[in-house]
PDB file of N, CA and C in Angstrom:
ATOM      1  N   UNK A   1    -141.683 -82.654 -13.388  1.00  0.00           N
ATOM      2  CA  UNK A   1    -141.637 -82.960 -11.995  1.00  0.00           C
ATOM      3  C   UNK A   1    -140.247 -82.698 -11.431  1.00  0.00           C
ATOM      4  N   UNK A   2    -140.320 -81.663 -11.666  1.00  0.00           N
ATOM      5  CA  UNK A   2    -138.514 -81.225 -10.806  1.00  0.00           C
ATOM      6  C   UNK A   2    -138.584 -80.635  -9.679  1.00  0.00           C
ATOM      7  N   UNK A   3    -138.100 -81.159  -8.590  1.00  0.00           N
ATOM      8  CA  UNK A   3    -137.976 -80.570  -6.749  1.00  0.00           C
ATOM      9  C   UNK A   3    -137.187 -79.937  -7.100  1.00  0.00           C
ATOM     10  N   UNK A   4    -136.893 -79.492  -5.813  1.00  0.00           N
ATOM     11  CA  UNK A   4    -135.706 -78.660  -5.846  1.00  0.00           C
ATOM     12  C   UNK A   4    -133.951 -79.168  -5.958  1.00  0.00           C
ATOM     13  N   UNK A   5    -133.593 -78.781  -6.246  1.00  0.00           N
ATOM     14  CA  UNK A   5    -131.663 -79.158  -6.837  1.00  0.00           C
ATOM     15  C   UNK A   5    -131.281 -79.345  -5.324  1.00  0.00           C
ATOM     16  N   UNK A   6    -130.458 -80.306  -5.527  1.00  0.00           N
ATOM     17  CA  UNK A   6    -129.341 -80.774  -4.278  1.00  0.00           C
ATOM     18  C   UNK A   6    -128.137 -80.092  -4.794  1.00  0.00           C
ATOM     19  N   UNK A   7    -127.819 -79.433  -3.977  1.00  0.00           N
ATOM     20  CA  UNK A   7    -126.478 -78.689  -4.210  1.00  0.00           C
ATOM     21  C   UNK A   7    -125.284 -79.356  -3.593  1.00  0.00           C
ATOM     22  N   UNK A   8    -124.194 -79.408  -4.244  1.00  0.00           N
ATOM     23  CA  UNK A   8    -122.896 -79.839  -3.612  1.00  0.00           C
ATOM     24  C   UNK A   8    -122.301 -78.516  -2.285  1.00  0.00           C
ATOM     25  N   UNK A   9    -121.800 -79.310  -1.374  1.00  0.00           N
ATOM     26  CA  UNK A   9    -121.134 -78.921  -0.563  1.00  0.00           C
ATOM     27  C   UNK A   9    -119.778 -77.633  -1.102  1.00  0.00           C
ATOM     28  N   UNK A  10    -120.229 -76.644  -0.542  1.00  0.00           N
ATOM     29  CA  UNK A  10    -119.144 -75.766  -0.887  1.00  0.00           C
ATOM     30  C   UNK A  10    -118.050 -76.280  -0.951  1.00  0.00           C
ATOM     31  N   UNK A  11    -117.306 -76.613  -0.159  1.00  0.00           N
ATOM     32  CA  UNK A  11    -115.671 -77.154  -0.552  1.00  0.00           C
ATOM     33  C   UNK A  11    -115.479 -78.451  -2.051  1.00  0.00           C
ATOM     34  N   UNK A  12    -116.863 -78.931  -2.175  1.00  0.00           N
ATOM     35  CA  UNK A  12    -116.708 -79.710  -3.281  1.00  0.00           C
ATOM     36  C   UNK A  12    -116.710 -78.875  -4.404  1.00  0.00           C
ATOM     37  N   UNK A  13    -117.342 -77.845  -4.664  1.00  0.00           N
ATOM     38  CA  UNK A  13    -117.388 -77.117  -5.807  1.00  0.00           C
ATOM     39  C   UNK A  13    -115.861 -76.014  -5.786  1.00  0.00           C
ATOM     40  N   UNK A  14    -115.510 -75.751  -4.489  1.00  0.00           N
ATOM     41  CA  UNK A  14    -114.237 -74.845  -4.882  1.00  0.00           C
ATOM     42  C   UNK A  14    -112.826 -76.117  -5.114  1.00  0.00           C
ATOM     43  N   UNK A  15    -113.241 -76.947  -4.375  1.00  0.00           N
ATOM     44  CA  UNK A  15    -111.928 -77.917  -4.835  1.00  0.00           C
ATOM     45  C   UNK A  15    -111.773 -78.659  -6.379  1.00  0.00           C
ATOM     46  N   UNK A  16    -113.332 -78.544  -7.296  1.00  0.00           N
ATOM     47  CA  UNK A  16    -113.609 -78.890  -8.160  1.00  0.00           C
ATOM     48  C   UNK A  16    -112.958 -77.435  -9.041  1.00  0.00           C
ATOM     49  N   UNK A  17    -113.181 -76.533  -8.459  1.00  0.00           N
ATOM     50  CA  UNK A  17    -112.474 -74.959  -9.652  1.00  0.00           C
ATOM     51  C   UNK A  17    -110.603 -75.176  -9.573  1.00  0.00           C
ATOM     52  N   UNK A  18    -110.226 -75.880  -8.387  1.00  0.00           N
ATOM     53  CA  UNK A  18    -109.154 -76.008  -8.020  1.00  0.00           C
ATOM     54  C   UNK A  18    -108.172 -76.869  -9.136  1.00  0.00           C
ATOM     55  N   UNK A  19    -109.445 -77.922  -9.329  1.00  0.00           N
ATOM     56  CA  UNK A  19    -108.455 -79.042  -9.882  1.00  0.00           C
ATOM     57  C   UNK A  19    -108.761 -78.639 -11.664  1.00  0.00           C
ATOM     58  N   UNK A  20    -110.008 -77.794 -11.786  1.00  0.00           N
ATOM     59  CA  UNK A  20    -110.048 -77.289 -13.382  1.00  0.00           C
ATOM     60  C   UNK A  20    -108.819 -76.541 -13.682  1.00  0.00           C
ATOM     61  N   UNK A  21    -108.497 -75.774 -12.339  1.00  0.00           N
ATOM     62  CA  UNK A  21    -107.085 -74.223 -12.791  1.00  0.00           C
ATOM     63  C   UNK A  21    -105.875 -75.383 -13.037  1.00  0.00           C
ATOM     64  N   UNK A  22    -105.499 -76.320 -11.767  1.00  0.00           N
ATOM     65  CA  UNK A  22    -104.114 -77.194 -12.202  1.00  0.00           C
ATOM     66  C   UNK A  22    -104.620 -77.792 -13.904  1.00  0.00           C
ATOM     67  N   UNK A  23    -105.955 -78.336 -13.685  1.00  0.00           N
ATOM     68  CA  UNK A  23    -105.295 -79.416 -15.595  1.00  0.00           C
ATOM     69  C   UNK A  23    -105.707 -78.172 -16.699  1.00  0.00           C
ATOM     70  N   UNK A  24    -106.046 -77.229 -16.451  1.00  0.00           N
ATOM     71  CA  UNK A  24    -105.733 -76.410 -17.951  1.00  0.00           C
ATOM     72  C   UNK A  24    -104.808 -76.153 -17.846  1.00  0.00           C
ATOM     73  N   UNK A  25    -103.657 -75.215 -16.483  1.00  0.00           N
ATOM     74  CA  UNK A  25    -102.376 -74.826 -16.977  1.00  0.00           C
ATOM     75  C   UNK A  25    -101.945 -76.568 -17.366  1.00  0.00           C
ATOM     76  N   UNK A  26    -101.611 -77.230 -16.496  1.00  0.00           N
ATOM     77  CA  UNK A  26    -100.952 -78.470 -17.413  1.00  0.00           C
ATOM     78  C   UNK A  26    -101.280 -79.063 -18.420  1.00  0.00           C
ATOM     79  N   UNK A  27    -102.399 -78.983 -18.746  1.00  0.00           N
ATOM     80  CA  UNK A  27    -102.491 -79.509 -20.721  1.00  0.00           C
ATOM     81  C   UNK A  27    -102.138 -78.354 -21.371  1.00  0.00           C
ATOM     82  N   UNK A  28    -102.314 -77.437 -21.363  1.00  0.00           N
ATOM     83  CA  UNK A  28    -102.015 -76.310 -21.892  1.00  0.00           C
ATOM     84  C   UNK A  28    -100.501 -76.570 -22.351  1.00  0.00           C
ATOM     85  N   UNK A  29     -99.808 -76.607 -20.795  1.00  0.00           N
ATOM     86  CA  UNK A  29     -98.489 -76.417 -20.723  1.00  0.00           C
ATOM     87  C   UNK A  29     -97.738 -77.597 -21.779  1.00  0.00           C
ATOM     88  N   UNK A  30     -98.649 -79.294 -21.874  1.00  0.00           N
ATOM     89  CA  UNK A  30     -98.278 -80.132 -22.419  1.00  0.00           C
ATOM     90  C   UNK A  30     -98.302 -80.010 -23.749  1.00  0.00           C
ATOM     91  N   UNK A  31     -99.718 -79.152 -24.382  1.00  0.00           N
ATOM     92  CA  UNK A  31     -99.450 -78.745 -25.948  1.00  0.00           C
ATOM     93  C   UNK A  31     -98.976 -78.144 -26.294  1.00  0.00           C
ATOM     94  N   UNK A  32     -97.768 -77.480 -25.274  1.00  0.00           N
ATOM     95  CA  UNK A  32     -96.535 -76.546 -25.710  1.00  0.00           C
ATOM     96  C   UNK A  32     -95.765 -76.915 -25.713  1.00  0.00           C
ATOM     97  N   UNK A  33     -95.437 -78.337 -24.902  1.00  0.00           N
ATOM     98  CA  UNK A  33     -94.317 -79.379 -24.902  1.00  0.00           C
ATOM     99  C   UNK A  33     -94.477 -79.774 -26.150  1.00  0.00           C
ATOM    100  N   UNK A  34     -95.256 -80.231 -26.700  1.00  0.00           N
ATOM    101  CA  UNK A  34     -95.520 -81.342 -27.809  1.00  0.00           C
ATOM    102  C   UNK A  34     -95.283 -80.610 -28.889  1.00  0.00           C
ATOM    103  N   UNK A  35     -95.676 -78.829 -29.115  1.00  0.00           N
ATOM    104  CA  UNK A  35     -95.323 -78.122 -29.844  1.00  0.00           C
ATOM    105  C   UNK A  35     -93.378 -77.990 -29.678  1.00  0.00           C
ATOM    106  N   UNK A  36     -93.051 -77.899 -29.163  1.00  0.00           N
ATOM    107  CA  UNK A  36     -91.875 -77.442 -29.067  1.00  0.00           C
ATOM    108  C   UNK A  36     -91.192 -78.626 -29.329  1.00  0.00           C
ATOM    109  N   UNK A  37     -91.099 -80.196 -29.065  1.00  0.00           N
ATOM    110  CA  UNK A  37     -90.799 -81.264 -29.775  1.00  0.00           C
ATOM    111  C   UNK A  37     -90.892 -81.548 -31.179  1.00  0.00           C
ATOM    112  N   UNK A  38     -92.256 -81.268 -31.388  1.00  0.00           N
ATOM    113  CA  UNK A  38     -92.498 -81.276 -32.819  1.00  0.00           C
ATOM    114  C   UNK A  38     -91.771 -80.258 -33.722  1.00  0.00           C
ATOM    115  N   UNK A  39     -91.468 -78.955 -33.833  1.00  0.00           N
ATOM    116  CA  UNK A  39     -91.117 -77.672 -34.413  1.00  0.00           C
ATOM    117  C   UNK A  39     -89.703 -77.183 -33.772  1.00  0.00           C
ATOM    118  N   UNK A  40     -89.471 -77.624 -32.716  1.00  0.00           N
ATOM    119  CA  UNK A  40     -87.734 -77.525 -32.399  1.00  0.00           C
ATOM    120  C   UNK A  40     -87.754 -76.494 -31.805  1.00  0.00           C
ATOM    121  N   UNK A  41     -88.995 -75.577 -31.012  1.00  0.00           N
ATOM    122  CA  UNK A  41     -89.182 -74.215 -30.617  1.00  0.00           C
ATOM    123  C   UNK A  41     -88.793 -73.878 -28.933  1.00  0.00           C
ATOM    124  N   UNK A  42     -87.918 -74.745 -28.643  1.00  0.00           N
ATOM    125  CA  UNK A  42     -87.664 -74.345 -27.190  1.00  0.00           C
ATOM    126  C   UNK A  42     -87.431 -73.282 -27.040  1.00  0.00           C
ATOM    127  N   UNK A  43     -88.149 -72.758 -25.731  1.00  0.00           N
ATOM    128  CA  UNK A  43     -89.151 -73.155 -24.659  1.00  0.00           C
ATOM    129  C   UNK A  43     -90.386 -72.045 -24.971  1.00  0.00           C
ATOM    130  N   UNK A  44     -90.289 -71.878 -26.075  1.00  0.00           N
ATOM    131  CA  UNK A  44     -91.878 -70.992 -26.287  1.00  0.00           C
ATOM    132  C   UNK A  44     -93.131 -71.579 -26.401  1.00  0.00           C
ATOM    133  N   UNK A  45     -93.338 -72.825 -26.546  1.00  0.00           N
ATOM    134  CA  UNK A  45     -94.417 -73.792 -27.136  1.00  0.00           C
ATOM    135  C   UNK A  45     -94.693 -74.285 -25.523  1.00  0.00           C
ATOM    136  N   UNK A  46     -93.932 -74.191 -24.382  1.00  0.00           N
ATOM    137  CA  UNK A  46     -94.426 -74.118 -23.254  1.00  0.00           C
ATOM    138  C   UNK A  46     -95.118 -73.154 -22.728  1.00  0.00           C
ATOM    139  N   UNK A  47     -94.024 -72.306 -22.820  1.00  0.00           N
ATOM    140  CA  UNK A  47     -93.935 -70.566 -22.348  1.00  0.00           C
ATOM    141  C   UNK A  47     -95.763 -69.963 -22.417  1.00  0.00           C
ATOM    142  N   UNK A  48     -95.870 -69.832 -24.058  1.00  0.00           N
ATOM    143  CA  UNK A  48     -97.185 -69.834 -24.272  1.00  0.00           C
ATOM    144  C   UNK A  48     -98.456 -70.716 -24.167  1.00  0.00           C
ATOM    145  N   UNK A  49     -98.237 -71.884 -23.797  1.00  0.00           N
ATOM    146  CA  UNK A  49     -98.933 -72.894 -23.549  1.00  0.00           C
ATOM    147  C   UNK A  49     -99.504 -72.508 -22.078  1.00  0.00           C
ATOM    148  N   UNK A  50     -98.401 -72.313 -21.842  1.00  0.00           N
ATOM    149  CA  UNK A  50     -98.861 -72.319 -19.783  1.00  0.00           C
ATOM    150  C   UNK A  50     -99.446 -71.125 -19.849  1.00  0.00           C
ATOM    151  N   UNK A  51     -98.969 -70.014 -20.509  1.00  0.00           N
ATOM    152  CA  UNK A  51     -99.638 -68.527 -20.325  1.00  0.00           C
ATOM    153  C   UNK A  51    -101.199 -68.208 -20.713  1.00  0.00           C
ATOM    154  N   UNK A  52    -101.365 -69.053 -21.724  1.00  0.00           N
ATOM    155  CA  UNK A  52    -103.202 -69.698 -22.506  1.00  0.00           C
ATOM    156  C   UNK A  52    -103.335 -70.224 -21.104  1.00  0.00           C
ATOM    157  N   UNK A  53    -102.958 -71.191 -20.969  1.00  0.00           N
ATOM    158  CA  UNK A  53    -103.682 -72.063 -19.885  1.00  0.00           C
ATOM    159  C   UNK A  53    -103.772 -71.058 -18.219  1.00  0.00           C
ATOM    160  N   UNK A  54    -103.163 -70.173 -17.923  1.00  0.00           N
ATOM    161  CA  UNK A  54    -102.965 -69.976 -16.830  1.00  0.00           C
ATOM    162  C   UNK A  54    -104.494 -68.677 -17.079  1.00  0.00           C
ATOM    163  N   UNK A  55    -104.614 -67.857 -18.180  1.00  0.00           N
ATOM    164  CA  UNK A  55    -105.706 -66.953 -18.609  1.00  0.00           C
ATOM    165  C   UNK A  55    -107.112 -67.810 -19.178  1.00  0.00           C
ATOM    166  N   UNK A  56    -107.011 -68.880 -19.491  1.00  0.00           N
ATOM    167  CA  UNK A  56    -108.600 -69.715 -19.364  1.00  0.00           C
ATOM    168  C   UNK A  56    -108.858 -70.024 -18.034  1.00  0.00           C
ATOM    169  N   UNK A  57    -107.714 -70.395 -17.541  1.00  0.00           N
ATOM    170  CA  UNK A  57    -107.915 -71.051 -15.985  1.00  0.00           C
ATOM    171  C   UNK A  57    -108.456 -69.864 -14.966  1.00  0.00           C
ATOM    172  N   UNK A  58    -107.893 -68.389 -15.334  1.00  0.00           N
ATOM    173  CA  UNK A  58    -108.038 -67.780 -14.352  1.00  0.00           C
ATOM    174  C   UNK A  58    -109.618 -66.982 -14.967  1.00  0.00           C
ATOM    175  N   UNK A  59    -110.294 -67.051 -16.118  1.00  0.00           N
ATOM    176  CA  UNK A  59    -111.237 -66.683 -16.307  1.00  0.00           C
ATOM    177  C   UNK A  59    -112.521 -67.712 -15.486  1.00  0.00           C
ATOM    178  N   UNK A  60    -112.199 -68.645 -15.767  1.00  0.00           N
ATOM    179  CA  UNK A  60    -112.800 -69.807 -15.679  1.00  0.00           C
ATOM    180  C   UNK A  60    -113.457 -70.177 -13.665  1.00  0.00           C
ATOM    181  N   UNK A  61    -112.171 -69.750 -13.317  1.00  0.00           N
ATOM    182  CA  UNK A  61    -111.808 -69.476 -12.040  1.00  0.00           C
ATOM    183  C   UNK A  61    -112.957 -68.161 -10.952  1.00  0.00           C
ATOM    184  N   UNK A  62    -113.057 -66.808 -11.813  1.00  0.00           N
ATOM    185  CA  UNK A  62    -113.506 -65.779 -11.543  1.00  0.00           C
ATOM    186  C   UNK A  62    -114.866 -66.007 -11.911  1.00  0.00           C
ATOM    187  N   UNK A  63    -115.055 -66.743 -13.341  1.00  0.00           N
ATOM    188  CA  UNK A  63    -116.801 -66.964 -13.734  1.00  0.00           C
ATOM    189  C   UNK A  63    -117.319 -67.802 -12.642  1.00  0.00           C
ATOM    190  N   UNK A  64    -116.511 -69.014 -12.043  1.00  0.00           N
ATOM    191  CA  UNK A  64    -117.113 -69.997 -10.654  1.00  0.00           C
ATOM    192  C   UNK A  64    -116.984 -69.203  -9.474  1.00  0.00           C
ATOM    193  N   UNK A  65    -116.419 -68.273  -9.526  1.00  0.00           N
ATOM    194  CA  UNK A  65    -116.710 -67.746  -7.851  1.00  0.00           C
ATOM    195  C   UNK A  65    -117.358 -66.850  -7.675  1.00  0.00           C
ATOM    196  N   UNK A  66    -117.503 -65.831  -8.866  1.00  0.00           N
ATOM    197  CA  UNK A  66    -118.910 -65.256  -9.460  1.00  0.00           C
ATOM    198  C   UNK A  66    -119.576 -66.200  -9.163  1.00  0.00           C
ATOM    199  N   UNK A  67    -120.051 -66.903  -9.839  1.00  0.00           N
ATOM    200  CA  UNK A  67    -121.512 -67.867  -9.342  1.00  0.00           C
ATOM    201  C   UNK A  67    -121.971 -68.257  -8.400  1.00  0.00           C
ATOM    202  N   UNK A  68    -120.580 -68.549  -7.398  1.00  0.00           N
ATOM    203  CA  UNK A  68    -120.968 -68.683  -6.242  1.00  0.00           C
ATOM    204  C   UNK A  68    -121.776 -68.218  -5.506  1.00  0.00           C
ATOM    205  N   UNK A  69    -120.529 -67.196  -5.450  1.00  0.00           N
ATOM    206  CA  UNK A  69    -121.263 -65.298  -4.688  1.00  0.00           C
ATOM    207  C   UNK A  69    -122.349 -65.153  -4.807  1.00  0.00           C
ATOM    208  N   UNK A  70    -123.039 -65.161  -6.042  1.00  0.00           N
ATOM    209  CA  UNK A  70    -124.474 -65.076  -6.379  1.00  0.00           C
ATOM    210  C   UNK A  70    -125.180 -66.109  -5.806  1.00  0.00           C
ATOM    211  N   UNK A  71    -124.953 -66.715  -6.140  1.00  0.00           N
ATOM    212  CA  UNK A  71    -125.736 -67.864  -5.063  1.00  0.00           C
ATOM    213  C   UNK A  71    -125.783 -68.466  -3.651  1.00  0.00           C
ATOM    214  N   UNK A  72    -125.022 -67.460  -2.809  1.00  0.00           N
ATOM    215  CA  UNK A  72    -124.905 -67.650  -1.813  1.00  0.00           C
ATOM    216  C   UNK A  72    -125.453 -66.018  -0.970  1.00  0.00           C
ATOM    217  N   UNK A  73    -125.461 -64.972  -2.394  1.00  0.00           N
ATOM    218  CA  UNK A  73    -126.483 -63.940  -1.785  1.00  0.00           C
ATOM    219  C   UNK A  73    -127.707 -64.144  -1.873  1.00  0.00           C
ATOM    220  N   UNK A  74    -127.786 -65.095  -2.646  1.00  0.00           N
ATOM    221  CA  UNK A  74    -129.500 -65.606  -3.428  1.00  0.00           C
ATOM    222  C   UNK A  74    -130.301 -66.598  -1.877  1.00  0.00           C
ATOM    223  N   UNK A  75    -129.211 -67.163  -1.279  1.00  0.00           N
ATOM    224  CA  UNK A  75    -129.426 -67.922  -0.399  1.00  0.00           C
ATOM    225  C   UNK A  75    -129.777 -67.686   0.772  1.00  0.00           C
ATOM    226  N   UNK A  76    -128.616 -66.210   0.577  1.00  0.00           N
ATOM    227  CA  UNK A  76    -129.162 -65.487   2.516  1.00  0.00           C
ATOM    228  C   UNK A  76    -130.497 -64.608   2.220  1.00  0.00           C
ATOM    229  N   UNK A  77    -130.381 -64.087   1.132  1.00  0.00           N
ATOM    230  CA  UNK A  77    -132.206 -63.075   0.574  1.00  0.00           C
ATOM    231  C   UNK A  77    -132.989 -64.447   0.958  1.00  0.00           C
ATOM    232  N   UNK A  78    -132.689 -65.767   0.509  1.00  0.00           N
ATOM    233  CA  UNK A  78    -134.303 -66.509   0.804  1.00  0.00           C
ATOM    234  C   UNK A  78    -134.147 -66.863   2.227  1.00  0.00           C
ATOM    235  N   UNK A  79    -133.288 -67.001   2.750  1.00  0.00           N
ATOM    236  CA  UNK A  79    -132.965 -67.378   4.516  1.00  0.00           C
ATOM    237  C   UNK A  79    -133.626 -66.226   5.095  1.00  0.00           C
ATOM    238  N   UNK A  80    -133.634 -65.090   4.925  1.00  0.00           N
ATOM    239  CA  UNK A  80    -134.121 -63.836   5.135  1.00  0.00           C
ATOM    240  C   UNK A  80    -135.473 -63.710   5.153  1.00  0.00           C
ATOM    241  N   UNK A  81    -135.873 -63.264   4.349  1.00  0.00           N
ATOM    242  CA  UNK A  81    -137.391 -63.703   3.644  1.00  0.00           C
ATOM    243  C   UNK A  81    -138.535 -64.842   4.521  1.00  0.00           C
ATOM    244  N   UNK A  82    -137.749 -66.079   4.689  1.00  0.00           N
ATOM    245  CA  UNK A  82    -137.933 -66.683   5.370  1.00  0.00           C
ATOM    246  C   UNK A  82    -138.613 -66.549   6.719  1.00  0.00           C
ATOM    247  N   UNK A  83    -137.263 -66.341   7.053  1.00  0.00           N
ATOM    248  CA  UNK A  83    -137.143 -65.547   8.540  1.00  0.00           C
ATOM    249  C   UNK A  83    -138.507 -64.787   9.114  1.00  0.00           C
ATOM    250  N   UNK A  84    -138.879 -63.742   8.073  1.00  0.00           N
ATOM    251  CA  UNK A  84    -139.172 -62.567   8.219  1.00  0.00           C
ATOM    252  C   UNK A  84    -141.078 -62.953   8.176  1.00  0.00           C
ATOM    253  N   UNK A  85    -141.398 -63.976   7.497  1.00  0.00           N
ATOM    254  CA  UNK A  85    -142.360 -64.659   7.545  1.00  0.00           C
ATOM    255  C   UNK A  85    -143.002 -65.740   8.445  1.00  0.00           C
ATOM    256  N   UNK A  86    -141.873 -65.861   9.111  1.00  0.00           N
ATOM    257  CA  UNK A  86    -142.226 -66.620  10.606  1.00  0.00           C
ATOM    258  C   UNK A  86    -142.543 -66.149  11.814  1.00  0.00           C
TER     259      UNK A  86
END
């Protein structure tokens, strides 16, 4: 018995990709701190930390707005369709 999905409000889902890109670069960036405390490696255990984090974030980033896109062409084809039947 499944209706149809309630979708979140666009700005909730891009402010939600927003706040995924800030905490991967910053944990990222923090297990390079913690590396570089631990192993004495200043400042590479950041350096590379933030650089991981800044390339998950920005994949991560492109796969959600991909999805979007798609679903917001998916949306005007059925608005369309619609339309076209009335």
């Amino acid at each position: 018995m499944s209706g149809p999905r309630k979708r979140r409000p666009a700005w909730v889902r891009h402010y939600g990709l927003g706040i995924e890109f800030a905490a991967a670069v910053a944990g990222f960036g923090l297990v390079g701190y913690w590396i570089d405390r631990r192993w004495n490696s200043d400042p590479w255990g950041v350096v590379v930390g933030a650089v991981l984090g800044l390339i998950g974030a920005t994949y991560n980033l492109v796969r959600g707005s991909t999805k979007a896109f798609k679903e917001a062409a998916d949306e005007d084809e059925e608005d369309e369709r619609r339309s076209s039947e009335s």
